[in-house]
C-alpha atoms as a PDB file:
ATOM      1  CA  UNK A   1     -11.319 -11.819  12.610  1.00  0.00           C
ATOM      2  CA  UNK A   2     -14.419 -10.248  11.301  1.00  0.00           C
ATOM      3  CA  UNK A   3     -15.003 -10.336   7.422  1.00  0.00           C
ATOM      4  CA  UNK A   4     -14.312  -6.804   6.363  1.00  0.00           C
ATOM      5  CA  UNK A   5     -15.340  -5.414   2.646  1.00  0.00           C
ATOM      6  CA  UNK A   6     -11.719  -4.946   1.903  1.00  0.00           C
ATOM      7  CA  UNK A   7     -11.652  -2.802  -1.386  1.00  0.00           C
ATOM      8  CA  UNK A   8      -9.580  -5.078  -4.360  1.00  0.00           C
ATOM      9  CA  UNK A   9     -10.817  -3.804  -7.808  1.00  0.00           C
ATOM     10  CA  UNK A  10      -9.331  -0.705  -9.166  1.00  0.00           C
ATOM     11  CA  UNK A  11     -10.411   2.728  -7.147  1.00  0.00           C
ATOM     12  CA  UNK A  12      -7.919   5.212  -8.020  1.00  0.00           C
ATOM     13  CA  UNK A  13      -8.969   8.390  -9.426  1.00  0.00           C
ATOM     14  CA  UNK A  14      -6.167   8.235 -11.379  1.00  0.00           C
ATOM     15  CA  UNK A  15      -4.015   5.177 -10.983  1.00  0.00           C
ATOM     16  CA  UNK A  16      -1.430   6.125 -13.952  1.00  0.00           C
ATOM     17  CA  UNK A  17      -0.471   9.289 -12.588  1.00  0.00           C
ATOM     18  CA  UNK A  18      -0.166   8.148  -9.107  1.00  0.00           C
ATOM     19  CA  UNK A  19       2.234   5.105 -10.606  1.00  0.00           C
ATOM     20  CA  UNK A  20       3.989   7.765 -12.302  1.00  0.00           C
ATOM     21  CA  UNK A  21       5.001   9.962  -8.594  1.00  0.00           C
ATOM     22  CA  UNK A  22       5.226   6.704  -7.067  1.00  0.00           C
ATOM     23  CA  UNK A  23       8.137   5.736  -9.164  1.00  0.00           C
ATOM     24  CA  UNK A  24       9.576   9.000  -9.217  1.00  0.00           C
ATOM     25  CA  UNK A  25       9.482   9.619  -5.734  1.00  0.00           C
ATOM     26  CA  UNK A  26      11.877   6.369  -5.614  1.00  0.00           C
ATOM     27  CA  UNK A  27      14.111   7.780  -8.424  1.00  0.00           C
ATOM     28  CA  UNK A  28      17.876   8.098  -7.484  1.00  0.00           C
ATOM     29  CA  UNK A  29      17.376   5.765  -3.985  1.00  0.00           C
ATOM     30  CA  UNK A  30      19.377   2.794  -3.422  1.00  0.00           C
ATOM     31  CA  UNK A  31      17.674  -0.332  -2.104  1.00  0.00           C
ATOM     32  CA  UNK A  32      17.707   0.412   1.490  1.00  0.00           C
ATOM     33  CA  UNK A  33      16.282   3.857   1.029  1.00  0.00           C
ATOM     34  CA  UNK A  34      13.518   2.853  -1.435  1.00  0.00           C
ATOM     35  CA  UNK A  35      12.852  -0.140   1.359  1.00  0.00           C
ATOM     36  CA  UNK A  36      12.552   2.361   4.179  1.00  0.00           C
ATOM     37  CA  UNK A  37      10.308   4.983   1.699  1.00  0.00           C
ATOM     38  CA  UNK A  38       7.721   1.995   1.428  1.00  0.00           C
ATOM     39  CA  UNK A  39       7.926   1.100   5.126  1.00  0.00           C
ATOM     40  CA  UNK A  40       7.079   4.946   5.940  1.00  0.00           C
ATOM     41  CA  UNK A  41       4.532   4.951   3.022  1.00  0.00           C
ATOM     42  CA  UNK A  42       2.716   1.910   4.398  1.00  0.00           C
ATOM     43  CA  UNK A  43       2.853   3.394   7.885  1.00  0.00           C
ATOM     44  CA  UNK A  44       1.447   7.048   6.677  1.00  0.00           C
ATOM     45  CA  UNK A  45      -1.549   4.975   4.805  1.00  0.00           C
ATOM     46  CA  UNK A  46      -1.782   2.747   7.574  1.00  0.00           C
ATOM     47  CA  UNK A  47      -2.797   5.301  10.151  1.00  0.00           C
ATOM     48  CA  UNK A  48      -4.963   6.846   7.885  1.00  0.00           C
ATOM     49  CA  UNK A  49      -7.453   3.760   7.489  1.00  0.00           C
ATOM     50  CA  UNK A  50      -7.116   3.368  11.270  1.00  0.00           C
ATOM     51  CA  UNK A  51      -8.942   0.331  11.486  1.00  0.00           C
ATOM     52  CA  UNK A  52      -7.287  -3.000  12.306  1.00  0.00           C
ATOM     53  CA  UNK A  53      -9.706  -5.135  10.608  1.00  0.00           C
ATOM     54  CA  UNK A  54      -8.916  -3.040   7.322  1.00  0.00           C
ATOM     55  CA  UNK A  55      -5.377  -3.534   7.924  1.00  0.00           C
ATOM     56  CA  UNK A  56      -5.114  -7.172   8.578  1.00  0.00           C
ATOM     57  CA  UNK A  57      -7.160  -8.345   5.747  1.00  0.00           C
ATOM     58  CA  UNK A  58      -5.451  -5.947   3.489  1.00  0.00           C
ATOM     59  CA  UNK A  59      -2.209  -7.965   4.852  1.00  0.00           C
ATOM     60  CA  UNK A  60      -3.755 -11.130   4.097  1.00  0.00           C
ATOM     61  CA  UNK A  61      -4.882 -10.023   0.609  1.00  0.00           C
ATOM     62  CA  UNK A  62      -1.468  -8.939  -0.248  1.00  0.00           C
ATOM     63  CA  UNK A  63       0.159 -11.872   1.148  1.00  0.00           C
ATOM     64  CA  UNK A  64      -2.128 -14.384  -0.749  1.00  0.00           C
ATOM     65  CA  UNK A  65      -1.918 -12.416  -4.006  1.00  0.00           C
ATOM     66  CA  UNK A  66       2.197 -12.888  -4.252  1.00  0.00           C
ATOM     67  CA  UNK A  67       1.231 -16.923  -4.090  1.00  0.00           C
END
């Protein structure tokens, strides 16, 4: 895989009122439905990068930072 400039410091315009809809658009979901909103969230965002060398080093990244 080719080293890609994957984006990790903040770059939100506004990262507290993003967290903000972010949490309420999970408000009053079970498990399983707030598990299914992320899959379709990461899917959405996904598809807008477009590019599979963004993708799998974001994957990596988020994988190693849980370690």
């Amino acid at each position: 895989m080719t080293s890609v400039a994957l984006i990790t410091e903040p770059n939100l315009d506004a990262p507290d009122p993003f967290y903000e809809a972010l949490i309420e658009t999970h408000r009053d979901m079970d498990e399983a439905q707030s598990h299914a909103l992320n899959a379709r969230l990461v899917l959405l965002l996904a598809n807008h990068i477009g590019r599979q060398d963004v993708l799998l080093a974001a994957l990596k990244a988020a994988r190693d930072s849980g370690r």
